[in-house]
Protein backbone atom coordinates (compact mmCIF):
# COMPACT_ATOMS: atom_id res chain seq x y z
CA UNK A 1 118.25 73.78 114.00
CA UNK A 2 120.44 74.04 111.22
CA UNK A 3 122.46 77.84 110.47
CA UNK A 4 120.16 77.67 107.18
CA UNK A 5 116.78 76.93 108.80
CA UNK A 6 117.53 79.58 111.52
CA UNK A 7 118.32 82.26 109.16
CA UNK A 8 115.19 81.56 107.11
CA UNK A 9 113.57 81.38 110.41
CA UNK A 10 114.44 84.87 112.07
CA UNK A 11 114.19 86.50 108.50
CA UNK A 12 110.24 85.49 108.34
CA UNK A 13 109.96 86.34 112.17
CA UNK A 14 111.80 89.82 111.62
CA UNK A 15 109.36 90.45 108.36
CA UNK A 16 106.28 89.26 110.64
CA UNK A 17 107.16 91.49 113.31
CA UNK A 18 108.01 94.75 110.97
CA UNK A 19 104.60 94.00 108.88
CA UNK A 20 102.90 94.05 112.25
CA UNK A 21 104.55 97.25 113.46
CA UNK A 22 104.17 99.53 110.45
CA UNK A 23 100.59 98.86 110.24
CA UNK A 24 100.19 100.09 113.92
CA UNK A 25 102.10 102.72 113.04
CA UNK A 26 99.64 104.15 110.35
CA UNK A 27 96.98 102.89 111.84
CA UNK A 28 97.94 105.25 114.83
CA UNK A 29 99.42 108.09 112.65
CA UNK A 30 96.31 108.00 110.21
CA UNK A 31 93.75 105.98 111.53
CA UNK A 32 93.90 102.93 108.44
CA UNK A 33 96.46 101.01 106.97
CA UNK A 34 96.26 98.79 103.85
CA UNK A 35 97.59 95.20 103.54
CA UNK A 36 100.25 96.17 101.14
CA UNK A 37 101.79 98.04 104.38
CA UNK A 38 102.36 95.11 106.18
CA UNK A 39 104.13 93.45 103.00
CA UNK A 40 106.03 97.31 102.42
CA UNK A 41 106.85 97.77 106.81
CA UNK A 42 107.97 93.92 106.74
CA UNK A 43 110.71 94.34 103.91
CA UNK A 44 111.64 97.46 105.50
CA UNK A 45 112.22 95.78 108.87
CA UNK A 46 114.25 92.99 107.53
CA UNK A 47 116.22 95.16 105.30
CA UNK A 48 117.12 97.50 107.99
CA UNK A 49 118.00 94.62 110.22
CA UNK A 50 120.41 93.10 107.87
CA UNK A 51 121.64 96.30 107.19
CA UNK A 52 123.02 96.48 110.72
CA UNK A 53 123.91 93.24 111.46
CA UNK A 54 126.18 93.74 108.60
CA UNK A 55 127.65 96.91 108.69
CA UNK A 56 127.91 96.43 112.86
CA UNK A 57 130.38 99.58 114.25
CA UNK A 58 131.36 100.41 111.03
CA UNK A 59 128.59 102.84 110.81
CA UNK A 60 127.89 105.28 113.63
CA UNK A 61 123.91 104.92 114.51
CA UNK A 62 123.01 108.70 112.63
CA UNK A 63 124.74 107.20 109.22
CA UNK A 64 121.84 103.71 110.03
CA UNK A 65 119.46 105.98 110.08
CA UNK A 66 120.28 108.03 106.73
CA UNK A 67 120.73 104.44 105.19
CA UNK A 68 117.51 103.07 107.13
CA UNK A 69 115.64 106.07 106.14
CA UNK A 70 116.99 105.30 102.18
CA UNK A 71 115.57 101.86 102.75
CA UNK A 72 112.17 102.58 103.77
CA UNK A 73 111.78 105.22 101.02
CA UNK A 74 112.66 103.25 98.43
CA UNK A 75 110.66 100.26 99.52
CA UNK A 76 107.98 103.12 99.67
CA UNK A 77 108.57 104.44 96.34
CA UNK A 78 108.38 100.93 94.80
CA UNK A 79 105.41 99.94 96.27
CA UNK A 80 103.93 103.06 94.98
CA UNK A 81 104.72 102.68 91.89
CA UNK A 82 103.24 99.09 91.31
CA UNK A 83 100.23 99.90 94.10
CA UNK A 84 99.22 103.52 93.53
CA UNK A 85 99.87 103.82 89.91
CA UNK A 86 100.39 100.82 88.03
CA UNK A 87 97.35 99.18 89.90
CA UNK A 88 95.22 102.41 90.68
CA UNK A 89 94.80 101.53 94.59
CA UNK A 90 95.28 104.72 96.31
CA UNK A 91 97.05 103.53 99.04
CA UNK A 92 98.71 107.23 99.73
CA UNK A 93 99.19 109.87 97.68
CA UNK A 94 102.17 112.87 98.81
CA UNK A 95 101.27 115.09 95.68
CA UNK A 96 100.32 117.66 97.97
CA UNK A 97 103.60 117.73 100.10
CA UNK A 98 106.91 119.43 98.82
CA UNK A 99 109.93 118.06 97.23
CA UNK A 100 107.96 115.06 96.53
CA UNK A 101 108.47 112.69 93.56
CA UNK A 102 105.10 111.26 91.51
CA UNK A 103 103.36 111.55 94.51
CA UNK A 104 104.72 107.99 96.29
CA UNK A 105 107.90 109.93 98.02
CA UNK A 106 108.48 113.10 99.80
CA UNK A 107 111.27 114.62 101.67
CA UNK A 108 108.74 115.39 104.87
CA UNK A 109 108.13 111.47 105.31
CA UNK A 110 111.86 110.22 104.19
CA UNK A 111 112.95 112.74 107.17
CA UNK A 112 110.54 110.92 108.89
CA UNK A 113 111.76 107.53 108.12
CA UNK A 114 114.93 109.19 109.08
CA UNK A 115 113.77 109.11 113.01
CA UNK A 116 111.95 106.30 112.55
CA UNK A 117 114.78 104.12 112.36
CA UNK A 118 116.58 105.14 115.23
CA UNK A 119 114.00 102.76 117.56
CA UNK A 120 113.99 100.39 114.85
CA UNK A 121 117.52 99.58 115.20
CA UNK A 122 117.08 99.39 119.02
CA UNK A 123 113.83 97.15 118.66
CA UNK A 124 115.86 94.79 116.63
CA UNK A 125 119.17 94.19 118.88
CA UNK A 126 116.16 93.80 121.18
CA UNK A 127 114.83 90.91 119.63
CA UNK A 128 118.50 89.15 118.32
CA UNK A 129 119.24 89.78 122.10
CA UNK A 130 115.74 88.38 122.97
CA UNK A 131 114.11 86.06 120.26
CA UNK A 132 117.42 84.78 118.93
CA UNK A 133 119.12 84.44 121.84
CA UNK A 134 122.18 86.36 120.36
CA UNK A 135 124.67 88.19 123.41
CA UNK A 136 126.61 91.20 122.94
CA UNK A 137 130.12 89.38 122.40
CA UNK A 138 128.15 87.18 119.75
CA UNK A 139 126.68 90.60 118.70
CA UNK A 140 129.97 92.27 118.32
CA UNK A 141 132.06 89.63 116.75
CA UNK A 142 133.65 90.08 113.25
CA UNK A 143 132.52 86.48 112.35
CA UNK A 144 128.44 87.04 113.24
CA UNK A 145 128.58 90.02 110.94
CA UNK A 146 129.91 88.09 107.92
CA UNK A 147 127.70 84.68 108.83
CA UNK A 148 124.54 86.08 109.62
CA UNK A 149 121.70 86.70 107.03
């Protein structure tokens, strides 16, 4: 298969897998979940994947999880802004938490996201370790990190 076809390949698995996951997640955590979370947990999952892949050892795994956590909450915010109150779906609403912004963000679930991404990162070197068939010298090389999505 050809580097371009892979990429695009692993990028719709990755989303697939990270829709699939986050709606668990809330389904678990609040007993629903609404399609848009599968499109909002997907994005998030292949965003925080290429954020490691590219920053590799650069970044200690705490600083991935700050910048994971920045991810998902914007991703968050974005999607409630064009969901919740362009569209009027009441997806969520986190007007009732603290230090929370129109309702879409709050600092209780960004700290959340926060932890959150620490098995996130470990679920995907899972799966480039596993699904992609990518070993820890392949992993750790300069050259996969400036290749790869």
């Amino acid at each position: 298969m050809s580097r371009g076809l892979k990429t695009i390949s692993q990028g719709i698995s990755l989303f697939t897998i990270g829709g699939i996951g986050y709606v668990i997640i809330e389904n678990i955590w609040r007993g629903y979940s609404h399609i848009t979370m599968f499109f909002a947990g997907g994005l998030s999952f292949l965003c925080i994947e290429i954020m490691d892949v590219r920053l590799g050892k650069s970044v200690n795994t705490f600083g991935k999880c700050i910048l994971g956590s920045t991810i998902i909450t914007t991703i968050e915010f974005v999607f409630g802004c064009i969901f919740n109150l362009y569209y009027k779906m009441d997806v969520w609403d986190y007007s009732h938490l603290p230090f929370n912004l129109f309702g879409q963000i709050s600092l209780v679930f960004s700290s959340l996201w926060c932890l959150l991404t620490y098995p996130v990162l470990q679920i995907g070197k899972s799966i480039r370790r596993g699904l992609f068939k990518e070993g820890k010298k392949r992993l750790a090389s300069p050259e996969y990190h400036t290749l790869q999505m």
